[in-house]
PDB file of N, CA and C in Angstrom:
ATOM      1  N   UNK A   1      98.466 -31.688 -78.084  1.00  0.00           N
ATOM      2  CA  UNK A   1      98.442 -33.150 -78.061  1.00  0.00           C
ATOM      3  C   UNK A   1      98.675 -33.637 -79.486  1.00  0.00           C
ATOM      4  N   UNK A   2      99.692 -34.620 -79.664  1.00  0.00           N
ATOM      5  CA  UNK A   2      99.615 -35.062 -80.986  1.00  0.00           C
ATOM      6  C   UNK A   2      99.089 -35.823 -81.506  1.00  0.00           C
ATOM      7  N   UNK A   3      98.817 -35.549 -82.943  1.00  0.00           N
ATOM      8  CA  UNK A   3      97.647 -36.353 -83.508  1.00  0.00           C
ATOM      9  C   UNK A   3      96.338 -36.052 -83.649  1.00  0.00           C
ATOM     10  N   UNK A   4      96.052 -34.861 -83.725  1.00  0.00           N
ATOM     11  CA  UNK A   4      94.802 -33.799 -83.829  1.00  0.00           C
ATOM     12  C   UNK A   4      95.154 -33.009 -84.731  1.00  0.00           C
ATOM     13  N   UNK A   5      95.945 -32.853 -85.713  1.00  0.00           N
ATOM     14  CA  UNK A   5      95.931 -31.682 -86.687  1.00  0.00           C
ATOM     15  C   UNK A   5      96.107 -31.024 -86.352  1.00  0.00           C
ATOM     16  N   UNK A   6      96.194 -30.426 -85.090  1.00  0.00           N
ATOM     17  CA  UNK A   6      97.189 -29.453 -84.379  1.00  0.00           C
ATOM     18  C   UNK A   6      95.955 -28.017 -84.129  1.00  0.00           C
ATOM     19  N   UNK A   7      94.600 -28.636 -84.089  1.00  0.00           N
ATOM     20  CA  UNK A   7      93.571 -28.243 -83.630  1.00  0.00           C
ATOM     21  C   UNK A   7      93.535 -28.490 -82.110  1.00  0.00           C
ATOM     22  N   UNK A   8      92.587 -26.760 -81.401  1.00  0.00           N
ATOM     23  CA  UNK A   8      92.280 -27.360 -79.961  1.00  0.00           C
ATOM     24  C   UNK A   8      92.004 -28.610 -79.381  1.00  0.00           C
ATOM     25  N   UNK A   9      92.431 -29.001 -78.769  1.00  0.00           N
ATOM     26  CA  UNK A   9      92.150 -30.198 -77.778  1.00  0.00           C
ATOM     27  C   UNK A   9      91.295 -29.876 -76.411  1.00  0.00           C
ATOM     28  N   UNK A  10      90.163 -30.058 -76.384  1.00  0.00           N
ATOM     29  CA  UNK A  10      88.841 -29.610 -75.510  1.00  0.00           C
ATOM     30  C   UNK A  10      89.365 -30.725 -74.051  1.00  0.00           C
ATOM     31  N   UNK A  11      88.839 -30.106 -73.023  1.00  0.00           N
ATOM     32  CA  UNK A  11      89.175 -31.297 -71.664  1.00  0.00           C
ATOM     33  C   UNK A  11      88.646 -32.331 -71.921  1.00  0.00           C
ATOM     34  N   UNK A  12      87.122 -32.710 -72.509  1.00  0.00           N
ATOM     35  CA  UNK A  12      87.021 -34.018 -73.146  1.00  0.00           C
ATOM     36  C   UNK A  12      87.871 -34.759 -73.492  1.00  0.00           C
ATOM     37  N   UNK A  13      87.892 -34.481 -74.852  1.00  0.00           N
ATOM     38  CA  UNK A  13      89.571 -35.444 -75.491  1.00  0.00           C
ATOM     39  C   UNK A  13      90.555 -35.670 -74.712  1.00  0.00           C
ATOM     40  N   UNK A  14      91.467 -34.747 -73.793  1.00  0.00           N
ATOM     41  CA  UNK A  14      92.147 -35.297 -73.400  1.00  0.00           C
ATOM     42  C   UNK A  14      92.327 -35.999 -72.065  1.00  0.00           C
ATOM     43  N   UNK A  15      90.787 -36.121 -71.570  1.00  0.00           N
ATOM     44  CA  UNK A  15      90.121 -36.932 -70.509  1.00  0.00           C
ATOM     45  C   UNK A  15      90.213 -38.576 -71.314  1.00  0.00           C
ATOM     46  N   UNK A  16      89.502 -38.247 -72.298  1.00  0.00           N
ATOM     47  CA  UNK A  16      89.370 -39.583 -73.047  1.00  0.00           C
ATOM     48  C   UNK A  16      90.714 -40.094 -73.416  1.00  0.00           C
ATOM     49  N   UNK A  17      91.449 -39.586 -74.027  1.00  0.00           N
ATOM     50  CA  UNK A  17      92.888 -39.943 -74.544  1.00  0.00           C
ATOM     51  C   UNK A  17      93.281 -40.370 -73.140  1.00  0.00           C
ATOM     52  N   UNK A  18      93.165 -39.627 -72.281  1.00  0.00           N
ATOM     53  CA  UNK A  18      94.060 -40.466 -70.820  1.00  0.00           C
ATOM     54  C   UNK A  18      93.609 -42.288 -70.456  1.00  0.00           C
ATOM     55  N   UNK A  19      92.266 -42.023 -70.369  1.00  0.00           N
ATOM     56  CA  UNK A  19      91.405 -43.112 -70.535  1.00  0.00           C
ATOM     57  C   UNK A  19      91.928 -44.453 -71.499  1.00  0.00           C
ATOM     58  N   UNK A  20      91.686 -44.044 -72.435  1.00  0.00           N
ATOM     59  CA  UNK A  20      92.637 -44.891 -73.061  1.00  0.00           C
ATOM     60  C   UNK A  20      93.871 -45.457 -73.671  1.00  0.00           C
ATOM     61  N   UNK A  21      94.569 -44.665 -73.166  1.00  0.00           N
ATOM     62  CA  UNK A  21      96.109 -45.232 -72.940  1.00  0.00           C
ATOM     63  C   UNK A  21      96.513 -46.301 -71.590  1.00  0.00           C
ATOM     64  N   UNK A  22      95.104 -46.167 -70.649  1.00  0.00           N
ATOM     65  CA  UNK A  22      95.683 -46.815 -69.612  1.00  0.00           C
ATOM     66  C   UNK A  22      94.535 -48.488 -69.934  1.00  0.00           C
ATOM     67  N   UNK A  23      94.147 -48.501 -71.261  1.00  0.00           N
ATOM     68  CA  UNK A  23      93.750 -50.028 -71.755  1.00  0.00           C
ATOM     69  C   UNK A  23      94.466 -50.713 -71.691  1.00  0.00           C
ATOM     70  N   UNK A  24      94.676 -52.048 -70.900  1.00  0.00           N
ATOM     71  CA  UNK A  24      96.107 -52.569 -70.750  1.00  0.00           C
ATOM     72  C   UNK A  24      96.091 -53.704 -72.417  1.00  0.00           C
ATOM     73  N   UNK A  25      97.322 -53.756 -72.772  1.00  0.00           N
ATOM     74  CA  UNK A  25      97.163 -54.948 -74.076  1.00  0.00           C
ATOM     75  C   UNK A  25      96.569 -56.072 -73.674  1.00  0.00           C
ATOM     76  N   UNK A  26      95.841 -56.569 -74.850  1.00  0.00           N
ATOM     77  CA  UNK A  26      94.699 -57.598 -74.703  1.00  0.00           C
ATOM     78  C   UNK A  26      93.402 -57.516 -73.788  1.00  0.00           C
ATOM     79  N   UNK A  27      93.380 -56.436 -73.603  1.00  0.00           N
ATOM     80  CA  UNK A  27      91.752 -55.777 -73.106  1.00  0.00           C
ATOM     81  C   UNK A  27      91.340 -54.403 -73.998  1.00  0.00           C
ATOM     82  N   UNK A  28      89.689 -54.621 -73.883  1.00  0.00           N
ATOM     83  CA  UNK A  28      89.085 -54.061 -74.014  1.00  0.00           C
ATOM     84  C   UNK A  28      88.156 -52.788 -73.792  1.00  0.00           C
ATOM     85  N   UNK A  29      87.899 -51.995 -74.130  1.00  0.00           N
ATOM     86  CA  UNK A  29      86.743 -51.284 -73.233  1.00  0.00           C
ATOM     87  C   UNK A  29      85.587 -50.639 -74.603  1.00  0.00           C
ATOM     88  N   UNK A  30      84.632 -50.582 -74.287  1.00  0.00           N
ATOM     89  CA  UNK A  30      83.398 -50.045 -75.081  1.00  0.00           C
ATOM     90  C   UNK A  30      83.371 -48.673 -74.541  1.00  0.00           C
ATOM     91  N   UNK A  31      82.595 -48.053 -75.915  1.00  0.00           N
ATOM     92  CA  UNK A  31      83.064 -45.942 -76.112  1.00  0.00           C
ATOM     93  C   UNK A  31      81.970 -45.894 -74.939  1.00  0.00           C
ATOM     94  N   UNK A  32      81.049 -46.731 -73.879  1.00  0.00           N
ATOM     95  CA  UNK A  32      80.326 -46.167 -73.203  1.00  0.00           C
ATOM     96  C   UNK A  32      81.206 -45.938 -71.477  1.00  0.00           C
ATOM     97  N   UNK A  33      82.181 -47.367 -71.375  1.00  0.00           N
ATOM     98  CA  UNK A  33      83.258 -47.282 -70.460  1.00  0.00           C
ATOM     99  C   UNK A  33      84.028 -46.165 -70.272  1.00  0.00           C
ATOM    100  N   UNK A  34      84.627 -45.728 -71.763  1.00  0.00           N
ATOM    101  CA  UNK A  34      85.453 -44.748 -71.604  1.00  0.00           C
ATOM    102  C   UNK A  34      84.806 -43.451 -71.506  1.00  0.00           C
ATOM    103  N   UNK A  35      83.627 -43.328 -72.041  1.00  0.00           N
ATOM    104  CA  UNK A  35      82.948 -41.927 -71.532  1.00  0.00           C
ATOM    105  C   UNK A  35      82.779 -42.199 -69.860  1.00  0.00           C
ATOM    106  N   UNK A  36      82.392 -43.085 -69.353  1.00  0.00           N
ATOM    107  CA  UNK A  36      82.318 -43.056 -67.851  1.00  0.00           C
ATOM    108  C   UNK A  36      83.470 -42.847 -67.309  1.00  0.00           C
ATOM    109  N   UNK A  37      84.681 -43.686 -67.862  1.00  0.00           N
ATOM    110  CA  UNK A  37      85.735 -43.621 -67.372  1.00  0.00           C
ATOM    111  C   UNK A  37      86.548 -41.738 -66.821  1.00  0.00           C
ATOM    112  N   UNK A  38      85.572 -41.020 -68.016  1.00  0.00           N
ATOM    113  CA  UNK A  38      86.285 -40.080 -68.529  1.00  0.00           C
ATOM    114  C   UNK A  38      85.911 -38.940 -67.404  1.00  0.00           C
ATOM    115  N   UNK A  39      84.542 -39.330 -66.619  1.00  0.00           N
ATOM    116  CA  UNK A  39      83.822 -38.474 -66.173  1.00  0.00           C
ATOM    117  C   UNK A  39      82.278 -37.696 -67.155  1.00  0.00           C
ATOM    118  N   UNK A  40      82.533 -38.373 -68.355  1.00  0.00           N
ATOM    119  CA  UNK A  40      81.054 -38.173 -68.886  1.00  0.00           C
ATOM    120  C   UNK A  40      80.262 -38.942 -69.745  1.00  0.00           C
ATOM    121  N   UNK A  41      79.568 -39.840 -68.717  1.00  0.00           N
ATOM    122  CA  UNK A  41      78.456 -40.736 -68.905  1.00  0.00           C
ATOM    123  C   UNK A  41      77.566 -40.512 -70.123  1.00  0.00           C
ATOM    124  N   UNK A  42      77.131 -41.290 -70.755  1.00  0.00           N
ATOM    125  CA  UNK A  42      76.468 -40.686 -72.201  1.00  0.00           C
ATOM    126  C   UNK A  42      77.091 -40.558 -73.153  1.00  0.00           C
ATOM    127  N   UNK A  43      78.181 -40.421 -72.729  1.00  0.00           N
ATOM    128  CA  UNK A  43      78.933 -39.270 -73.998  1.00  0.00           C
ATOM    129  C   UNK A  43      79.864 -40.493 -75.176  1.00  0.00           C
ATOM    130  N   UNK A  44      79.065 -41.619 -74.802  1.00  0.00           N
ATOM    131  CA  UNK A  44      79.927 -43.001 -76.182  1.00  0.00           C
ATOM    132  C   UNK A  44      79.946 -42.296 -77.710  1.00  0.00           C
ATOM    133  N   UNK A  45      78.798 -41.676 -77.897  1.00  0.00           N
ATOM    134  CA  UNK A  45      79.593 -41.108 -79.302  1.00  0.00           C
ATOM    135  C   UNK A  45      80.367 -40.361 -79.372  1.00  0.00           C
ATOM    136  N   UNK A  46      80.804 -39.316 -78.927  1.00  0.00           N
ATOM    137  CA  UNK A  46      81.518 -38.315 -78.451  1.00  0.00           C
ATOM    138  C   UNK A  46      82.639 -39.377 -78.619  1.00  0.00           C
ATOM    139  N   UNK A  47      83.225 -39.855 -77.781  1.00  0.00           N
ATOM    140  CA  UNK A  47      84.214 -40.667 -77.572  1.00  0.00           C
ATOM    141  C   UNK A  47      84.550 -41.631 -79.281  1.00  0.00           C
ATOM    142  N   UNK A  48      83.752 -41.902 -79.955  1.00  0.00           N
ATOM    143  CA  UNK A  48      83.998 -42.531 -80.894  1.00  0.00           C
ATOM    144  C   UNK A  48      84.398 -41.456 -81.983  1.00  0.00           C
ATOM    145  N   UNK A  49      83.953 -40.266 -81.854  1.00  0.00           N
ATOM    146  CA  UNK A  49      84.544 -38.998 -82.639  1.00  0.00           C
ATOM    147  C   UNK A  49      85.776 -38.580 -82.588  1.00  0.00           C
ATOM    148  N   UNK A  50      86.264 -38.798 -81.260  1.00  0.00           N
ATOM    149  CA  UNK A  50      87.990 -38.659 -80.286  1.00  0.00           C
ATOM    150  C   UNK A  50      88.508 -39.454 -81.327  1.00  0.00           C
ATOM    151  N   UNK A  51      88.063 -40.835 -81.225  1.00  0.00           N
ATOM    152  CA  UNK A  51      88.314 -42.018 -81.590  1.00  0.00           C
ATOM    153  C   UNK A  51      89.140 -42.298 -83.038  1.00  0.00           C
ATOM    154  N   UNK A  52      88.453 -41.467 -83.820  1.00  0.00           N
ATOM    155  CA  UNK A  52      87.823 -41.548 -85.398  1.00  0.00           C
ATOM    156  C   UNK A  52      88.962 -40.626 -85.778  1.00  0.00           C
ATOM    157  N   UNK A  53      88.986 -39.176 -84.725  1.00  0.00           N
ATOM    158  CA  UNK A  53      90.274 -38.323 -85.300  1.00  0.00           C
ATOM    159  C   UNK A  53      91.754 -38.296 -84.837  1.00  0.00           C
ATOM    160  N   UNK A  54      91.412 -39.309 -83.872  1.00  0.00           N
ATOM    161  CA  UNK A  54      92.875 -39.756 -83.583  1.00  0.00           C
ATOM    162  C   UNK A  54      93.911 -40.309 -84.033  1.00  0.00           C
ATOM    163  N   UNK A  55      95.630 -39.634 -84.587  1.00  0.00           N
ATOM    164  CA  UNK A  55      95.774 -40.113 -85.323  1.00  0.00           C
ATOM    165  C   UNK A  55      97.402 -40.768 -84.623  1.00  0.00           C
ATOM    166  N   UNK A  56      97.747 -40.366 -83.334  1.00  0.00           N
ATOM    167  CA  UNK A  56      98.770 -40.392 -82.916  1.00  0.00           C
ATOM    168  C   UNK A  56      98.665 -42.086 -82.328  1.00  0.00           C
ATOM    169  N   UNK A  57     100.130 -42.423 -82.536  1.00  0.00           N
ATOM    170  CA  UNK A  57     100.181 -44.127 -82.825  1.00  0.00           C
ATOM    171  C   UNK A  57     100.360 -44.610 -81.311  1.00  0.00           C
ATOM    172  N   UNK A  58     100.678 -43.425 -80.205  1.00  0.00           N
ATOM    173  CA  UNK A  58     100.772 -44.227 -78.836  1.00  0.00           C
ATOM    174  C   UNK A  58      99.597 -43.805 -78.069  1.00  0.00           C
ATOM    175  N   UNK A  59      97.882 -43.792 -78.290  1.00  0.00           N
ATOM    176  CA  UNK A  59      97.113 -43.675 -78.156  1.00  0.00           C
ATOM    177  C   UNK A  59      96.129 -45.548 -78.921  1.00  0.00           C
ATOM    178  N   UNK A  60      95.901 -46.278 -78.077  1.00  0.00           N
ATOM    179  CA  UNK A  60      95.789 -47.672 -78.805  1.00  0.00           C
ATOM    180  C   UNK A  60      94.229 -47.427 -79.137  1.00  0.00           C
ATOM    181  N   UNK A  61      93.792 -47.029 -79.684  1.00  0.00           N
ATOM    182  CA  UNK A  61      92.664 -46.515 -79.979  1.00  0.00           C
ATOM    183  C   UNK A  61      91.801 -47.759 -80.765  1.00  0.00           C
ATOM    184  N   UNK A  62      92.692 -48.979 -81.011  1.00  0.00           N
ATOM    185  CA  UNK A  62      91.854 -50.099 -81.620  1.00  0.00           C
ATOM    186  C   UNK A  62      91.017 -51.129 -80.418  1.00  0.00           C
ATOM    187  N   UNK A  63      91.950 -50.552 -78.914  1.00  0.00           N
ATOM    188  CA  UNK A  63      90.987 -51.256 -77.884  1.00  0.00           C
ATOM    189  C   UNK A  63      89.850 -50.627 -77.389  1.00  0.00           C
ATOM    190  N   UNK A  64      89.127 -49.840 -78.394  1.00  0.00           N
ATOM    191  CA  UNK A  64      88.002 -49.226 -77.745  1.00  0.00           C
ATOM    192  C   UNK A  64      86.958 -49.688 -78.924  1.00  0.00           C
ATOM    193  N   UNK A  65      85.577 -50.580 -78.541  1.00  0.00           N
ATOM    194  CA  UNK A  65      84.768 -51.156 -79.339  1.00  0.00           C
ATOM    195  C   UNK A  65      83.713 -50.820 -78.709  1.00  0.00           C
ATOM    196  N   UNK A  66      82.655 -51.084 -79.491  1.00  0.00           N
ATOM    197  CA  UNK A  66      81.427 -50.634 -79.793  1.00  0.00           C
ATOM    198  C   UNK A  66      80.485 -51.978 -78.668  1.00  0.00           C
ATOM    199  N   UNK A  67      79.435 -51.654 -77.945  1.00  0.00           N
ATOM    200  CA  UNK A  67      78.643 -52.027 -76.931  1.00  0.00           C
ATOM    201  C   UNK A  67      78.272 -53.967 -77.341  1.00  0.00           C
ATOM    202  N   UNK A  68      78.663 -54.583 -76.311  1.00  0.00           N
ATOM    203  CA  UNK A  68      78.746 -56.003 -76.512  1.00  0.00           C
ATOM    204  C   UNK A  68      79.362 -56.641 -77.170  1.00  0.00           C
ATOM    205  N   UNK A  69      80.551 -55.868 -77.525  1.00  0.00           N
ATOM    206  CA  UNK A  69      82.202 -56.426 -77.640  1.00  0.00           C
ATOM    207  C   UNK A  69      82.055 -56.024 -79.663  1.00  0.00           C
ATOM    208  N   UNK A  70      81.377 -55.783 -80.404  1.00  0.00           N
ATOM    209  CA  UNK A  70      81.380 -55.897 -81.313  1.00  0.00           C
ATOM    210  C   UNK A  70      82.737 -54.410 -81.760  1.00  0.00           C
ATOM    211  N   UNK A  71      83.123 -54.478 -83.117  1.00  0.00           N
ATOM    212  CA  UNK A  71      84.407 -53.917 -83.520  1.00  0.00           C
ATOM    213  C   UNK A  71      83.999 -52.482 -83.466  1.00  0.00           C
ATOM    214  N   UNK A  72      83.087 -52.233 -83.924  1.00  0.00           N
ATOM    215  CA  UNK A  72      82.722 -50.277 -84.080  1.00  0.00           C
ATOM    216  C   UNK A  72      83.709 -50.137 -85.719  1.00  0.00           C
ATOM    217  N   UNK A  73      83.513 -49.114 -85.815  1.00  0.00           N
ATOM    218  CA  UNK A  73      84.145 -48.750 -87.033  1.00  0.00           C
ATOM    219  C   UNK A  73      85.265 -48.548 -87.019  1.00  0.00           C
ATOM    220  N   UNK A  74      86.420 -48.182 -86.472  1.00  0.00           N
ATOM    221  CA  UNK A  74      88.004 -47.769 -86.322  1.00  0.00           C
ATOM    222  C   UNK A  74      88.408 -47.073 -87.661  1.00  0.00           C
ATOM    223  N   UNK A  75      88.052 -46.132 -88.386  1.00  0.00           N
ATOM    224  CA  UNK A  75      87.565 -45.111 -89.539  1.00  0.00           C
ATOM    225  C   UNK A  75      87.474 -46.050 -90.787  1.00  0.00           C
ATOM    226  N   UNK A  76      87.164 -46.991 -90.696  1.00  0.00           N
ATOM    227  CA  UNK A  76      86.914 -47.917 -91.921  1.00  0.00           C
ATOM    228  C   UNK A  76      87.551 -48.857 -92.247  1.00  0.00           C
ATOM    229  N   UNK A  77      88.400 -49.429 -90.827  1.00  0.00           N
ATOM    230  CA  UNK A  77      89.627 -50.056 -91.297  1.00  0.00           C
ATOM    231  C   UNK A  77      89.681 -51.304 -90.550  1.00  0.00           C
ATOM    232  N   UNK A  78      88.470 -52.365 -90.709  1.00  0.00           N
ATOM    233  CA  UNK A  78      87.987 -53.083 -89.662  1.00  0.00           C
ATOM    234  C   UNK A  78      89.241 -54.163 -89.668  1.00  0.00           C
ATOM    235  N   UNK A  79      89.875 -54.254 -90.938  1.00  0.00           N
ATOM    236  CA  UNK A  79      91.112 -55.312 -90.765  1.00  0.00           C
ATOM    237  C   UNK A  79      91.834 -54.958 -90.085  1.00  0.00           C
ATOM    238  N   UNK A  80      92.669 -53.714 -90.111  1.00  0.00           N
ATOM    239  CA  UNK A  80      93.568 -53.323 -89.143  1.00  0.00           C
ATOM    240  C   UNK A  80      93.379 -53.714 -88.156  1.00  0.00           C
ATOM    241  N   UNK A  81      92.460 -52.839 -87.378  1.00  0.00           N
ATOM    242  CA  UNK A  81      91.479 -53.245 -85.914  1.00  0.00           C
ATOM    243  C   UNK A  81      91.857 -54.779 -85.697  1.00  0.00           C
ATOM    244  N   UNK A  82      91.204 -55.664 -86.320  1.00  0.00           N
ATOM    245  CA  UNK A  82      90.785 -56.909 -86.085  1.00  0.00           C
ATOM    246  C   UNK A  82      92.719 -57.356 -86.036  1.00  0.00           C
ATOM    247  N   UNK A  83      93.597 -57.183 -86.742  1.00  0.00           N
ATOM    248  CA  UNK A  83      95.393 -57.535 -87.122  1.00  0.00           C
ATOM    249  C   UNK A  83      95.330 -57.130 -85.400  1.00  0.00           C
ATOM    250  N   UNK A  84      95.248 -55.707 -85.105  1.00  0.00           N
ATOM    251  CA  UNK A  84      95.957 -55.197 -84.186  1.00  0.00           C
ATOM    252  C   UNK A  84      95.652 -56.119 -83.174  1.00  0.00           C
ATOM    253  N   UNK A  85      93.907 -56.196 -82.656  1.00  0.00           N
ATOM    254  CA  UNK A  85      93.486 -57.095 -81.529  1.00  0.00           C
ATOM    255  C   UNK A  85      94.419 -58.574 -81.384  1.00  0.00           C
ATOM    256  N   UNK A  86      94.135 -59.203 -82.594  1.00  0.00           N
ATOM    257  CA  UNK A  86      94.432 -60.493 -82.914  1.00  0.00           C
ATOM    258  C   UNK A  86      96.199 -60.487 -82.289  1.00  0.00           C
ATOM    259  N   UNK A  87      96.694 -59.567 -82.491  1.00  0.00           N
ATOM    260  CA  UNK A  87      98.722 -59.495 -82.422  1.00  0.00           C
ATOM    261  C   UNK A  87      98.704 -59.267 -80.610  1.00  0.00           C
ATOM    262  N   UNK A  88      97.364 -58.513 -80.063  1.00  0.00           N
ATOM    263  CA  UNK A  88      97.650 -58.794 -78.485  1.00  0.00           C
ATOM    264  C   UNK A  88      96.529 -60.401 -77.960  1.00  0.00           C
ATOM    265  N   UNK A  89      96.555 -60.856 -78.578  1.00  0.00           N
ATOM    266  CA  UNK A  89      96.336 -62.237 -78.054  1.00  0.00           C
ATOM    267  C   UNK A  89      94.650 -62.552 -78.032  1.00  0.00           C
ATOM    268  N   UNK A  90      93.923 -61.310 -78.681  1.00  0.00           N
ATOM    269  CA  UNK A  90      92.197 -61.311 -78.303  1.00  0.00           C
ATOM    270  C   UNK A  90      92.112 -62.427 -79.658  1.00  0.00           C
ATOM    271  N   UNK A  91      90.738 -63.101 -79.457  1.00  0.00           N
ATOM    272  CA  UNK A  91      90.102 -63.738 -79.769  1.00  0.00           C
ATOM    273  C   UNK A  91      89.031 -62.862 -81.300  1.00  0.00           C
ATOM    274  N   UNK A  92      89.364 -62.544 -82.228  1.00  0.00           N
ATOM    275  CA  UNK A  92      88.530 -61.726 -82.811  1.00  0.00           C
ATOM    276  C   UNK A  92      87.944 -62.436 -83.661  1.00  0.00           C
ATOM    277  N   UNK A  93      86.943 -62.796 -84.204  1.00  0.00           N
ATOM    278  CA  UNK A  93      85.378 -63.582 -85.102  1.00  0.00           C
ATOM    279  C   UNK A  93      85.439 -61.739 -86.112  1.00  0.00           C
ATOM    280  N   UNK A  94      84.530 -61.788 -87.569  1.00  0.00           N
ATOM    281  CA  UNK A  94      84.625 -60.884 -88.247  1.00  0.00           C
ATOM    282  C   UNK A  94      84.102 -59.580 -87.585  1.00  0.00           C
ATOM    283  N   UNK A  95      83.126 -59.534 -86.868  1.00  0.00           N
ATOM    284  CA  UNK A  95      82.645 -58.159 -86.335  1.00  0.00           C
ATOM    285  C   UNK A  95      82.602 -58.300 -84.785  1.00  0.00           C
ATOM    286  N   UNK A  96      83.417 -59.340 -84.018  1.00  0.00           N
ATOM    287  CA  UNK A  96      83.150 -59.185 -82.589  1.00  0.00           C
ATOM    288  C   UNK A  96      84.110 -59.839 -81.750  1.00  0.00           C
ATOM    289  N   UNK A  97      84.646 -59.003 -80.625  1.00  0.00           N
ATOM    290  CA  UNK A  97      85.299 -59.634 -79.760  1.00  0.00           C
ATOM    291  C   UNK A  97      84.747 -61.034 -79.236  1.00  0.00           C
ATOM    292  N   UNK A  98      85.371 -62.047 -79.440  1.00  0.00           N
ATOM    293  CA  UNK A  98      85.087 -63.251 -78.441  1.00  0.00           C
ATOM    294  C   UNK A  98      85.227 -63.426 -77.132  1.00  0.00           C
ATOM    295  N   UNK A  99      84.563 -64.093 -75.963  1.00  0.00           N
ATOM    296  CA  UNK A  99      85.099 -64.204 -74.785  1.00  0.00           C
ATOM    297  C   UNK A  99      85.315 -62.462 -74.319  1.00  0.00           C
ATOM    298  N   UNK A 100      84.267 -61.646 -74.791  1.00  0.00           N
ATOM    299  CA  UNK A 100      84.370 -60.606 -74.474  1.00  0.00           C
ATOM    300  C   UNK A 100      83.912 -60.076 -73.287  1.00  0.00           C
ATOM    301  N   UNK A 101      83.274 -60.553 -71.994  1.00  0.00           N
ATOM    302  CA  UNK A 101      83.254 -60.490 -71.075  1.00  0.00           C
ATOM    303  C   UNK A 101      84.189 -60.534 -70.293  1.00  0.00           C
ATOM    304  N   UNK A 102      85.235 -61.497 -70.518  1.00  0.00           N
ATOM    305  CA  UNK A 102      86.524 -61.765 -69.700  1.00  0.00           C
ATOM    306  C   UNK A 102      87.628 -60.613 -70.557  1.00  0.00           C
ATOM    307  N   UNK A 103      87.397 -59.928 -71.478  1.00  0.00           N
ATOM    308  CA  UNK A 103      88.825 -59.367 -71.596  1.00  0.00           C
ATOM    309  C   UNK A 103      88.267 -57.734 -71.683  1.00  0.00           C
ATOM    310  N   UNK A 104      86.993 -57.384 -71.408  1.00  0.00           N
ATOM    311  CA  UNK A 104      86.561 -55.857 -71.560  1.00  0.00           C
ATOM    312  C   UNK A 104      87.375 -55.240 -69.939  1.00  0.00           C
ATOM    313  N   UNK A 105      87.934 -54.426 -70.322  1.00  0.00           N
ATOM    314  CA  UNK A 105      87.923 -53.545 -69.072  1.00  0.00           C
ATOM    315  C   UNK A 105      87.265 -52.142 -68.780  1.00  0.00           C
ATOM    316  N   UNK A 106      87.089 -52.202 -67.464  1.00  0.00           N
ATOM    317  CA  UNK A 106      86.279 -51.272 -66.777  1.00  0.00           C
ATOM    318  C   UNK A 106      86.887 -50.266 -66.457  1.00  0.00           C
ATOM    319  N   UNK A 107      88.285 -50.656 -65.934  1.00  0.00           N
ATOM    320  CA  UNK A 107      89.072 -49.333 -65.238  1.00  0.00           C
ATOM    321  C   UNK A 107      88.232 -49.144 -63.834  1.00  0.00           C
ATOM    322  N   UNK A 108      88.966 -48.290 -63.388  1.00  0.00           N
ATOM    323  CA  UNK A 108      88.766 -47.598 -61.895  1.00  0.00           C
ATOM    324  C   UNK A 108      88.278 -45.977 -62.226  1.00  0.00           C
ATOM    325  N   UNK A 109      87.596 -45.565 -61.675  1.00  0.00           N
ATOM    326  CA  UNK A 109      87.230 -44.232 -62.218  1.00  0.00           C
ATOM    327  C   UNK A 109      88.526 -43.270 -61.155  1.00  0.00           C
ATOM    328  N   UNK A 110      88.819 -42.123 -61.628  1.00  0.00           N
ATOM    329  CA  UNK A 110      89.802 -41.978 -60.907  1.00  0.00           C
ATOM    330  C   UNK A 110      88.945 -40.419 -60.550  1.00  0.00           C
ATOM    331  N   UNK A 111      89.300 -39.426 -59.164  1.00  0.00           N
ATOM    332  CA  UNK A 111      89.004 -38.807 -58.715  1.00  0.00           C
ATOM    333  C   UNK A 111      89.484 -37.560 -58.776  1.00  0.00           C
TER     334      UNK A 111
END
């Protein structure tokens, strides 16, 4: 998978990476969604670790935020984050999605 340093890629990650490629632009989801999404509940930090070493550019990895819409860290690069959201039409304030109820997505868990 690209964008890992060309280190193993565990079924996690690329549970999660599936997960979030299917964030549609201008939605959201929190690292606790996409661990559910992923098939493992709990696992939001985990997912923010995926997150953190991800480096491949068609993986949108800036729509995944931290619990009650707030930004999470995106490896230190909260402007980016906040440019990227802002260029698909979200509402972004300095550390938090706005109107973040209406644009988080849930996804469908898939089987």
């Amino acid at each position: 998978m690209d964008g890992f340093y060309n280190l193993p890629v565990s079924d996690f990650t690329e549970r999660v990476i599936r997960v979030v490629r299917r964030i549609p632009p201008g939605r959201v989801a929190t690292y606790g969604d996409v661990a559910e999404l992923a098939g493992y509940p709990g696992a939001a930090r985990a997912v923010g670790t995926v997150m953190r070493r991800c480096s491949s550019r068609d993986v949108p990895c800036h729509r995944v935020v931290s619990a009650g819409g707030t930004l999470g860290g995106y490896g230190g690069n909260l402007e980016l984050k906040r440019a990227l959201l802002r260029a698909e039409s979200l509402v972004v304030g300095r550390n938090r999605i706005r109107n973040f109820a209406r644009v988080r997505w849930q996804g469908k868990k898939r089987g």
